[in-house]
Protein backbone atom coordinates (compact mmCIF):
# COMPACT_ATOMS: atom_id res chain seq x y z
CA UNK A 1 -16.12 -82.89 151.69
CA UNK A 2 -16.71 -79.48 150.99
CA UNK A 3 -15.35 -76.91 148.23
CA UNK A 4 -12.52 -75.05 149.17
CA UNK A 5 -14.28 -71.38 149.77
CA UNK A 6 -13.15 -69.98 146.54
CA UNK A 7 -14.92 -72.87 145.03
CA UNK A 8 -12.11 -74.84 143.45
CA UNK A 9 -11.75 -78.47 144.59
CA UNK A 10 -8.50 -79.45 145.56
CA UNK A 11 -7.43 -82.68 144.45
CA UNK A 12 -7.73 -85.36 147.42
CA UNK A 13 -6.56 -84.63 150.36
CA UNK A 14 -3.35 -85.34 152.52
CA UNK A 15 -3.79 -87.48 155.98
CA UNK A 16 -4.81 -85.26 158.90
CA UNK A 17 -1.90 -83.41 160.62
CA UNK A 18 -1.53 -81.76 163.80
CA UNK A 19 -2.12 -77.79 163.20
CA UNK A 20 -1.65 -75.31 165.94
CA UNK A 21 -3.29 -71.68 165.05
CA UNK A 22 -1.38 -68.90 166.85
CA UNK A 23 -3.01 -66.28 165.43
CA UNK A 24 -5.66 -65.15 162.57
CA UNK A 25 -4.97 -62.29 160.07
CA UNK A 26 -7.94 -60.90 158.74
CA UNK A 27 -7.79 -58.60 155.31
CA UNK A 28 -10.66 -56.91 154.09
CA UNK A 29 -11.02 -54.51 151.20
CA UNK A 30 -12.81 -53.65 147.59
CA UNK A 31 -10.90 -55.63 145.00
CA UNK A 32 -9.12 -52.92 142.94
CA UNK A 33 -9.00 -55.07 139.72
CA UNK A 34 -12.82 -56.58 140.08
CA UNK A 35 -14.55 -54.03 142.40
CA UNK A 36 -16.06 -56.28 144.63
CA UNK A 37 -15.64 -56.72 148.01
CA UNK A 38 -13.49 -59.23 149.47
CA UNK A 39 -12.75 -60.91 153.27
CA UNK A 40 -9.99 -63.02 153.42
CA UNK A 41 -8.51 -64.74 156.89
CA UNK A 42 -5.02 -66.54 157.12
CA UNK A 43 -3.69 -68.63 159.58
CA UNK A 44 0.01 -68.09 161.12
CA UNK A 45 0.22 -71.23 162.55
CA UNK A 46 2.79 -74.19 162.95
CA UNK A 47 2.59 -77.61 161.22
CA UNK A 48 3.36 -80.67 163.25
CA UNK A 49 5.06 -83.76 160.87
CA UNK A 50 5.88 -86.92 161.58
CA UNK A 51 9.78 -88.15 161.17
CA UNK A 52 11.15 -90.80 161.44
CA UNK A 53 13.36 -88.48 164.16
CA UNK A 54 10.31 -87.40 165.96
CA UNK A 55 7.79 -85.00 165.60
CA UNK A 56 9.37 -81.82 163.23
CA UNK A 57 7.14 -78.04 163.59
CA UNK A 58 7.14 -75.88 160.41
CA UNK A 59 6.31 -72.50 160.88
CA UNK A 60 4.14 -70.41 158.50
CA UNK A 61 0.90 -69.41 156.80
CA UNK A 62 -2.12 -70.82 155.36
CA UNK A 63 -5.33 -68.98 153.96
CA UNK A 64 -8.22 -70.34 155.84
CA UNK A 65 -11.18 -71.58 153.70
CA UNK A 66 -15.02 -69.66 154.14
CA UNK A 67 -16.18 -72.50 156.06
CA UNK A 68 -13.45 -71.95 158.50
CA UNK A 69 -12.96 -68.11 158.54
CA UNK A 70 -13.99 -68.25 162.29
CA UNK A 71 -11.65 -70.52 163.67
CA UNK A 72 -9.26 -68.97 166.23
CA UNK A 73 -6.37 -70.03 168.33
CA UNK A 74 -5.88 -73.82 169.37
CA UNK A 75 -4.98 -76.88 167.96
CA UNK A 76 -6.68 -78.69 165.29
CA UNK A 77 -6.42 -81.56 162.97
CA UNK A 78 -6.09 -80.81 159.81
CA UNK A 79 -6.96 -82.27 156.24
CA UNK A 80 -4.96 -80.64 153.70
CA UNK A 81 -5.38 -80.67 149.68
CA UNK A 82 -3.18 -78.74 146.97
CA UNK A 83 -4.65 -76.65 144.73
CA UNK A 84 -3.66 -74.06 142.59
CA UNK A 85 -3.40 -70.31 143.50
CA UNK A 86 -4.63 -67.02 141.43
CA UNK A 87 -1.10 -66.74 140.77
CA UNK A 88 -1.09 -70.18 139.16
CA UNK A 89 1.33 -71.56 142.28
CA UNK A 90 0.57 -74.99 143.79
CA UNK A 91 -0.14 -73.94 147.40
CA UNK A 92 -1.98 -76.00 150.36
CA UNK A 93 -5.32 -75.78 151.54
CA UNK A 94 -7.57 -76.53 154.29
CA UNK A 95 -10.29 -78.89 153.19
CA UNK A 96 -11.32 -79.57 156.56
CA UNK A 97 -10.65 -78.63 160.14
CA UNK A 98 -11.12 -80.68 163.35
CA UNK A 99 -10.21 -79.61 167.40
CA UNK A 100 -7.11 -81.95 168.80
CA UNK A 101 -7.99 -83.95 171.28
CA UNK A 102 -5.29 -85.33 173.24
CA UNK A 103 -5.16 -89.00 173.42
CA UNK A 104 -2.97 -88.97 176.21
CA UNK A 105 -4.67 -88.26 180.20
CA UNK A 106 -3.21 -86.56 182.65
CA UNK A 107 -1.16 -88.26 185.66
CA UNK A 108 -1.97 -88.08 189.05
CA UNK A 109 0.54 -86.34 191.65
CA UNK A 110 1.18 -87.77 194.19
CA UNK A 111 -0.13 -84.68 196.41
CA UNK A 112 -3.44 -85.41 194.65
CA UNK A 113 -3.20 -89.52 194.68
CA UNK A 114 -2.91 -89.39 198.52
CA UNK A 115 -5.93 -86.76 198.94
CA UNK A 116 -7.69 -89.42 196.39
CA UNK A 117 -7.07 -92.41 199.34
CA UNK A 118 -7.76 -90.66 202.06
């Protein structure tokens, strides 16, 4: 497993959970407190969790880690880990970040299951 990009190491990390990225926010600037540059992406996305009443979405952000900056739309599985923010909050972050594949197949129609027979 890999640092997250700031190079803190979130403690061990969550299960995977179903992550769909909507959309990527990119900020860029020169750090007025440090003076160095900085590129930062974050990820407007919704979280899928498991209830016991079904699958629940939670909408909202997460900063994406350097090894991830170029990720864009989809769905992924994600591993998350907390870790502790400039700020000194507890906040989530990516450790790692995999494409969803569905396990489920498409069904036939039944237009295309008789052009299959014939």
């Amino acid at each position: 497993m890999q640092p997250y990009g700031d190079g803190t190491r979130p403690s061990a990390p969550v299960k995977k959970q179903k992550l769909t990225i909507l959309s990527v926010v990119r900020r860029e600037g020169i750090s007025s407190k440090t003076g160095r540059p900085y590129d930062m992406r974050t990820a407007q996305c919704v979280l899928w969790q498991a209830t016991p009443d079904g699958d629940r979405a939670v909408v909202g952000t997460v900063p994406l880690p350097e090894i991830a900056k170029e990720t864009g739309k989809g769905e992924y599985f994600a591993e998350m880990a907390m870790a502790q923010s400039m700020d000194g909050a507890l906040v989530p972050r990516i450790v790692a970040l995999q494409p969803y594949v569905s396990s489920t197949r498409p069904t036939a129609t039944p237009k295309a299951a008789a052009a299959a027979a014939a």
